[in-house]
N, C-alpha and C. Protein backbone atom coordinates (compact mmCIF):
# COMPACT_ATOMS: atom_id res chain seq x y z
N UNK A 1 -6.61 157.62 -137.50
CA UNK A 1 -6.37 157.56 -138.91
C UNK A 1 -6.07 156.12 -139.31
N UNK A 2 -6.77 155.85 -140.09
CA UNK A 2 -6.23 154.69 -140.73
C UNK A 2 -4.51 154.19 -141.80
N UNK A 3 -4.26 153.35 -141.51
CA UNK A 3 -3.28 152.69 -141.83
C UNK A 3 -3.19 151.64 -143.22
N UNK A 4 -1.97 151.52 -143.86
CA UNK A 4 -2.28 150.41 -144.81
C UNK A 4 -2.49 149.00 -144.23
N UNK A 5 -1.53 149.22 -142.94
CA UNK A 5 -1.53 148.23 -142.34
C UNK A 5 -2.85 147.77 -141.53
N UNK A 6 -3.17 148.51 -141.13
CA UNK A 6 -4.76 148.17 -140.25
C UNK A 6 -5.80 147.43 -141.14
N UNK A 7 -5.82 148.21 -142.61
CA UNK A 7 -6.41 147.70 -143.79
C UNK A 7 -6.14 146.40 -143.81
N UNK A 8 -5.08 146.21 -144.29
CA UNK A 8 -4.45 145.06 -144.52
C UNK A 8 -4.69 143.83 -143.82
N UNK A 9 -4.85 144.18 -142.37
CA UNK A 9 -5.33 143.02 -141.13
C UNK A 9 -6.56 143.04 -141.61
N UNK A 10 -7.38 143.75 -141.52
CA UNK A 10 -8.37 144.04 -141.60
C UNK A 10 -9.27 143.05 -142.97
N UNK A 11 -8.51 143.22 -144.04
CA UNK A 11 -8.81 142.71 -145.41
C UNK A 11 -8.15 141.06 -145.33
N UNK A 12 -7.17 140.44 -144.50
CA UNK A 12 -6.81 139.64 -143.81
C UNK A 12 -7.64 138.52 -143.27
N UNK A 13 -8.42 139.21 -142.52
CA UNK A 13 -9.41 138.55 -142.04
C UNK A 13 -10.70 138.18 -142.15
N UNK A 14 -10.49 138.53 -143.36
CA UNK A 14 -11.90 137.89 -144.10
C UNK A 14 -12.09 136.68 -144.89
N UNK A 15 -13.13 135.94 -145.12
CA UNK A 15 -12.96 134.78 -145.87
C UNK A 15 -11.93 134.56 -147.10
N UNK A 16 -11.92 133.61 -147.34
CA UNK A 16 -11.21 133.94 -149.08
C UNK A 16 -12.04 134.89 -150.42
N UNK A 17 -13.31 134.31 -150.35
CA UNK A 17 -14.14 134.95 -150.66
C UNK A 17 -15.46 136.05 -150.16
N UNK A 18 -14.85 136.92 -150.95
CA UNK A 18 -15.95 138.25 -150.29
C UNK A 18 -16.23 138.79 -151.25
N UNK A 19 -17.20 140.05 -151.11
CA UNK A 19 -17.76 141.22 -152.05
C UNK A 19 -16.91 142.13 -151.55
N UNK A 20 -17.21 143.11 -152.61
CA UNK A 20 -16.84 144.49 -152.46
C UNK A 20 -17.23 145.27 -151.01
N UNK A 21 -18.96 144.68 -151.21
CA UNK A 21 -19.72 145.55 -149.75
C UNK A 21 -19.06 144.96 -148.97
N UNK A 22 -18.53 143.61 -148.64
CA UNK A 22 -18.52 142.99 -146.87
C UNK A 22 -16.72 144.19 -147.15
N UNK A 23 -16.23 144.33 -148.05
CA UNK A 23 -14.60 144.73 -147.48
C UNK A 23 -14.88 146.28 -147.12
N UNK A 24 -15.85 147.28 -147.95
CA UNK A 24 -16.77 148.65 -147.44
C UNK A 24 -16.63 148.35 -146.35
N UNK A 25 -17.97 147.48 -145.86
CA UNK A 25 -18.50 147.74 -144.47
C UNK A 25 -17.09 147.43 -143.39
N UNK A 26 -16.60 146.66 -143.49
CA UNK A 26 -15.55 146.50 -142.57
C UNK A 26 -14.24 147.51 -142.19
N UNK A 27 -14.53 148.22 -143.75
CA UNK A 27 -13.27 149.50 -143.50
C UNK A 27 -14.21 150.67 -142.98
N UNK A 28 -15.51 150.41 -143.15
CA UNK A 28 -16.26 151.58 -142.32
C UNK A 28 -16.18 151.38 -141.29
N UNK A 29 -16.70 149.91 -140.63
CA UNK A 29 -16.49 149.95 -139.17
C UNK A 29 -15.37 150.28 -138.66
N UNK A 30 -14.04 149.93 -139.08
CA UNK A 30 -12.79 150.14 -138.73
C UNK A 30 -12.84 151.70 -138.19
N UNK A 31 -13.11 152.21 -139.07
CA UNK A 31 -12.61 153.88 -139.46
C UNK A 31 -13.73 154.29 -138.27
N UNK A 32 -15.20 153.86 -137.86
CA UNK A 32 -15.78 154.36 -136.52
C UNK A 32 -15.27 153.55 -135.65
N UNK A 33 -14.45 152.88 -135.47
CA UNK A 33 -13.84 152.60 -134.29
C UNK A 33 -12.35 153.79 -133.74
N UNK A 34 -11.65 153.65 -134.97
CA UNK A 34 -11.01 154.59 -134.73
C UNK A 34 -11.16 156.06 -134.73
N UNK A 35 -11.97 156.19 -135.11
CA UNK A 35 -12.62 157.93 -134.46
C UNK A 35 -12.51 158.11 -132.86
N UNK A 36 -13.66 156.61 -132.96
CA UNK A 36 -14.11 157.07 -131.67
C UNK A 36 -12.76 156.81 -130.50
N UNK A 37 -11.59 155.81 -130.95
CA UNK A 37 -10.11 155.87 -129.97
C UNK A 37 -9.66 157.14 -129.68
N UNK A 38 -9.59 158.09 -131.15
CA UNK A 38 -9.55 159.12 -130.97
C UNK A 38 -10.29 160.08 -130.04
N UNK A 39 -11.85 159.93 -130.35
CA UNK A 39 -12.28 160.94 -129.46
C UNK A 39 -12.37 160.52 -127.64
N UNK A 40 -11.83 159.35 -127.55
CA UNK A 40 -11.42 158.94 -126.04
C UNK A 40 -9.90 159.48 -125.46
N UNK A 41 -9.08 159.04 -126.46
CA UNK A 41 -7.68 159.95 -126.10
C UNK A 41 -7.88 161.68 -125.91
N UNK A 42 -8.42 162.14 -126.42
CA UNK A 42 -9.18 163.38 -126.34
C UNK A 42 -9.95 164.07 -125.35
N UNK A 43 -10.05 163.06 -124.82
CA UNK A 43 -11.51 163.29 -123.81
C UNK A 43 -12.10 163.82 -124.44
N UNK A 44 -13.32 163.50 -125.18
CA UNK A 44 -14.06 164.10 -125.86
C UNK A 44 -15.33 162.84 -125.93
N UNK A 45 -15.88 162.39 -124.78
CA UNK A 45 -16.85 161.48 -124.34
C UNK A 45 -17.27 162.21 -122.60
N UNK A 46 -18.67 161.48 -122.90
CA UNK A 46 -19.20 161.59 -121.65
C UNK A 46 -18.99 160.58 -120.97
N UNK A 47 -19.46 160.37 -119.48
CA UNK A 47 -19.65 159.63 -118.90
C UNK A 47 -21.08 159.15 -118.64
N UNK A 48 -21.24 157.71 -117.94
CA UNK A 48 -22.08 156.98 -117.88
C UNK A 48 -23.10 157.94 -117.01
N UNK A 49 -22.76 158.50 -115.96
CA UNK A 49 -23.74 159.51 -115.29
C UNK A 49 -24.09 161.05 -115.85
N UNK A 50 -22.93 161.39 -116.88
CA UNK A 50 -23.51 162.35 -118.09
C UNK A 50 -24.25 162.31 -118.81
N UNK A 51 -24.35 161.55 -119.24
CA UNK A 51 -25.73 161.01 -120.19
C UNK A 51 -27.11 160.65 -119.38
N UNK A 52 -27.08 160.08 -118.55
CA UNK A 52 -27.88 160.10 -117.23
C UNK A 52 -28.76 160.96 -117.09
N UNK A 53 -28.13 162.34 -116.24
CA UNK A 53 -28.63 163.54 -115.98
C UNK A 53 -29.01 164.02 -117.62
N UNK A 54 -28.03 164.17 -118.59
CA UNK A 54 -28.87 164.49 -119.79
C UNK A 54 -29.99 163.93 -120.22
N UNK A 55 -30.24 162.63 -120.20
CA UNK A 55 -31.81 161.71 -120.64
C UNK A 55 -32.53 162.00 -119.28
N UNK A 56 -32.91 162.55 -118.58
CA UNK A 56 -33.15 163.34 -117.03
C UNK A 56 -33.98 164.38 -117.53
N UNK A 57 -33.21 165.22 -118.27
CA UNK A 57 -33.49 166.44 -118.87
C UNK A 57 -34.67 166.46 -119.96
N UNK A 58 -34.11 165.65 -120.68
CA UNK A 58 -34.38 165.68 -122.18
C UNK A 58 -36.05 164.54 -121.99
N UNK A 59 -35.77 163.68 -121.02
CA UNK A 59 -37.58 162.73 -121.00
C UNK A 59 -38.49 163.58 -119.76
């Protein structure tokens, strides 16, 4: 989940000047990064040889 604070770094670290889109895209990337922390604390990822045997399958 996102934070004010994460935002905040986040909006931080950008030039002085920006658009609207570059501060979007950056709170989007944020927000798929933190999914995906989430879906690692979770175990909810494959592994490098899971995917493997699946593209195995699937070509």
């Amino acid at each position: 989940m996102l934070t004010k604070e994460k935002v905040k770094k986040t909006i931080d670290r950008l030039s002085d000047s920006f658009t609207v889109d570059q501060v979007i895209e950056e709170l989007v990337v944020l927000d798929k990064i933190e999914k995906g922390l989430k879906e690692v604390e979770e175990d909810k990822v494959y592994s490098t040889q899971q995917v493997k045997d699946q593209l195995k399958k699937w070509l």
